[in-house]
C-alpha atoms as a PDB file:
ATOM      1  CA  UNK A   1       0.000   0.000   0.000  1.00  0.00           C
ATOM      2  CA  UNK A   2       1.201   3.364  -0.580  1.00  0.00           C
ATOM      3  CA  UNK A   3       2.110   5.337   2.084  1.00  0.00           C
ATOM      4  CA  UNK A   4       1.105   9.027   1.881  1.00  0.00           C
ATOM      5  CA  UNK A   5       1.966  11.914   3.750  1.00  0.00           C
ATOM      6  CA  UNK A   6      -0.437  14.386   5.673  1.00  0.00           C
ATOM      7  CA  UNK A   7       0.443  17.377   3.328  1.00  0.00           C
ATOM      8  CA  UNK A   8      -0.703  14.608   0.673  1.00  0.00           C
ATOM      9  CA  UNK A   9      -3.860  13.749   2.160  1.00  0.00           C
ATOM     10  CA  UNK A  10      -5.020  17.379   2.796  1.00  0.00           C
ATOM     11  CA  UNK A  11      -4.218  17.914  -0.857  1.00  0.00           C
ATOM     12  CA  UNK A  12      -5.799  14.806  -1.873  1.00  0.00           C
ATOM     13  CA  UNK A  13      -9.126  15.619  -0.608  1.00  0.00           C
ATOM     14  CA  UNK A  14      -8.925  19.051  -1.511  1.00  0.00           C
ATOM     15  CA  UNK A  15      -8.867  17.633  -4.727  1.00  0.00           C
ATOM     16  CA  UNK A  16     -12.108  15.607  -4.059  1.00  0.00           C
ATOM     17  CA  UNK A  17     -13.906  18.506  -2.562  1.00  0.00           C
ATOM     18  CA  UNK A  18     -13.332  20.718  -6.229  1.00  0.00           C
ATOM     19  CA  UNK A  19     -14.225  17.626  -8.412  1.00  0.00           C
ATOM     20  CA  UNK A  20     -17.433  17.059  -6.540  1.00  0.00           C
ATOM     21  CA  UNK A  21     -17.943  20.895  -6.718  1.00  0.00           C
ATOM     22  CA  UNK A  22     -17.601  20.999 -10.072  1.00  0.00           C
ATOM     23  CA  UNK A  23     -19.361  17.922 -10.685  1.00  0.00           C
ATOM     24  CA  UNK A  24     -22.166  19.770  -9.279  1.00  0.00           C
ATOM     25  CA  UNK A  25     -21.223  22.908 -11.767  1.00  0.00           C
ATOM     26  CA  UNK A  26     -21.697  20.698 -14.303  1.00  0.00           C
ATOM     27  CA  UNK A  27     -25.167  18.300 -13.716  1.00  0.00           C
ATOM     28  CA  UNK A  28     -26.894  20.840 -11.881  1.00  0.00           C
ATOM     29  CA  UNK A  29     -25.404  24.707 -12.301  1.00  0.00           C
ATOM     30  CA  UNK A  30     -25.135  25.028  -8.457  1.00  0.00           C
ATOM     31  CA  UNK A  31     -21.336  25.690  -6.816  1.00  0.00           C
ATOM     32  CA  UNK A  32     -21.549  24.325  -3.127  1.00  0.00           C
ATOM     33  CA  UNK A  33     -19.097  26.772  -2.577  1.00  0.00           C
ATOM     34  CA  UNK A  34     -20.283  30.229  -3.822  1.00  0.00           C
ATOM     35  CA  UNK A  35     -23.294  28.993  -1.732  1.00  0.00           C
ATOM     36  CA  UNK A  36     -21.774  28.160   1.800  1.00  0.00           C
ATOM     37  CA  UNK A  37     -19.443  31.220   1.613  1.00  0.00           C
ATOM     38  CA  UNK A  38     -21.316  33.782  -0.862  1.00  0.00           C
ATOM     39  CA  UNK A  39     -20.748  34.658  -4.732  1.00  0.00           C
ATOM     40  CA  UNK A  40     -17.161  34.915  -5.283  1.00  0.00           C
ATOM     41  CA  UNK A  41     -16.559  36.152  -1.559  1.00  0.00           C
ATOM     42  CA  UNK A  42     -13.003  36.495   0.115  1.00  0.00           C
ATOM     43  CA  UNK A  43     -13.694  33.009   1.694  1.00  0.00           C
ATOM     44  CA  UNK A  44     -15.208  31.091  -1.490  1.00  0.00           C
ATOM     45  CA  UNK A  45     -12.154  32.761  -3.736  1.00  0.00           C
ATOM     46  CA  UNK A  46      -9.854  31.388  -1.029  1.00  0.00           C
ATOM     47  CA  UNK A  47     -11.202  27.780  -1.127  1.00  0.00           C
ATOM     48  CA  UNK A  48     -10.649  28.118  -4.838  1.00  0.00           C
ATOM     49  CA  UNK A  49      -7.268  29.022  -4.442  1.00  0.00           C
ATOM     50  CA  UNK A  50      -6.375  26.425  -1.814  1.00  0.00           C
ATOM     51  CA  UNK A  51      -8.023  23.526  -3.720  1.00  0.00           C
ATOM     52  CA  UNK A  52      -5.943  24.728  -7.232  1.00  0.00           C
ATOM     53  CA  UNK A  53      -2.295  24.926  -4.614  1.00  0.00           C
ATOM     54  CA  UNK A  54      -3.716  21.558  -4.040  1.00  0.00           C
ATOM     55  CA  UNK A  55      -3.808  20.310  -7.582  1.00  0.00           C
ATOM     56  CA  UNK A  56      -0.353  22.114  -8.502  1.00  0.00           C
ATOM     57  CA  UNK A  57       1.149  19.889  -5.054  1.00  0.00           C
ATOM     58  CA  UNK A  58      -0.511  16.710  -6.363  1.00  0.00           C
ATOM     59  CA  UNK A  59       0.751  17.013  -9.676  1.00  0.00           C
ATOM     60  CA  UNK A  60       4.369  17.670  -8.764  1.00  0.00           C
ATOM     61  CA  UNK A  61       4.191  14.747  -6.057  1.00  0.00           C
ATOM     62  CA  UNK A  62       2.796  12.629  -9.105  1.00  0.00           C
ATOM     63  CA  UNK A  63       5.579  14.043 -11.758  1.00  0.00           C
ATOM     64  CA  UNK A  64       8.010  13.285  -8.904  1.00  0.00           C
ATOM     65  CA  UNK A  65       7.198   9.624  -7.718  1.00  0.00           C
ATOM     66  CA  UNK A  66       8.124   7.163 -10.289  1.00  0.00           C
ATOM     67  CA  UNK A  67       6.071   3.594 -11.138  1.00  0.00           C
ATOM     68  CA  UNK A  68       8.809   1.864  -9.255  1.00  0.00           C
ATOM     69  CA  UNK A  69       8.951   3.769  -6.262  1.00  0.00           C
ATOM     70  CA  UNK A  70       5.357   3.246  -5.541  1.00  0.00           C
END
């Protein structure tokens, strides 16, 4: 089993809180999080912001681990 970090984790379900957002964009036209923390407010443009660090972090852990190191 692959052993993840806690930085990794966070970042990993980041990641699964935006998909499911936008999953919601998508099927239904209603953001989860413009509605918990208002229309583009300082706290909904933050959770965008973390969740795309997120996604940057995942993808250079991913670039960085190779097959056989898994």
């Amino acid at each position: 089993m692959l052993k993840l970090n806690t930085g990794i984790w966070v970042a990993l379900m980041l990641l699964v809180v935006g998909g499911l957002n936008w999953g919601l964009v998508g099927l239904f036209k209603f953001d989860l999080v413009a509605r918990i923390f208002g229309e583009m407010s300082i706290l909904a443009r933050l959770v965008y912001i973390v969740v795309a660090l997120s996604a940057i972090g995942i993808l250079i852990s991913a670039l960085r681990t190779s097959p056989d190191k898994a």
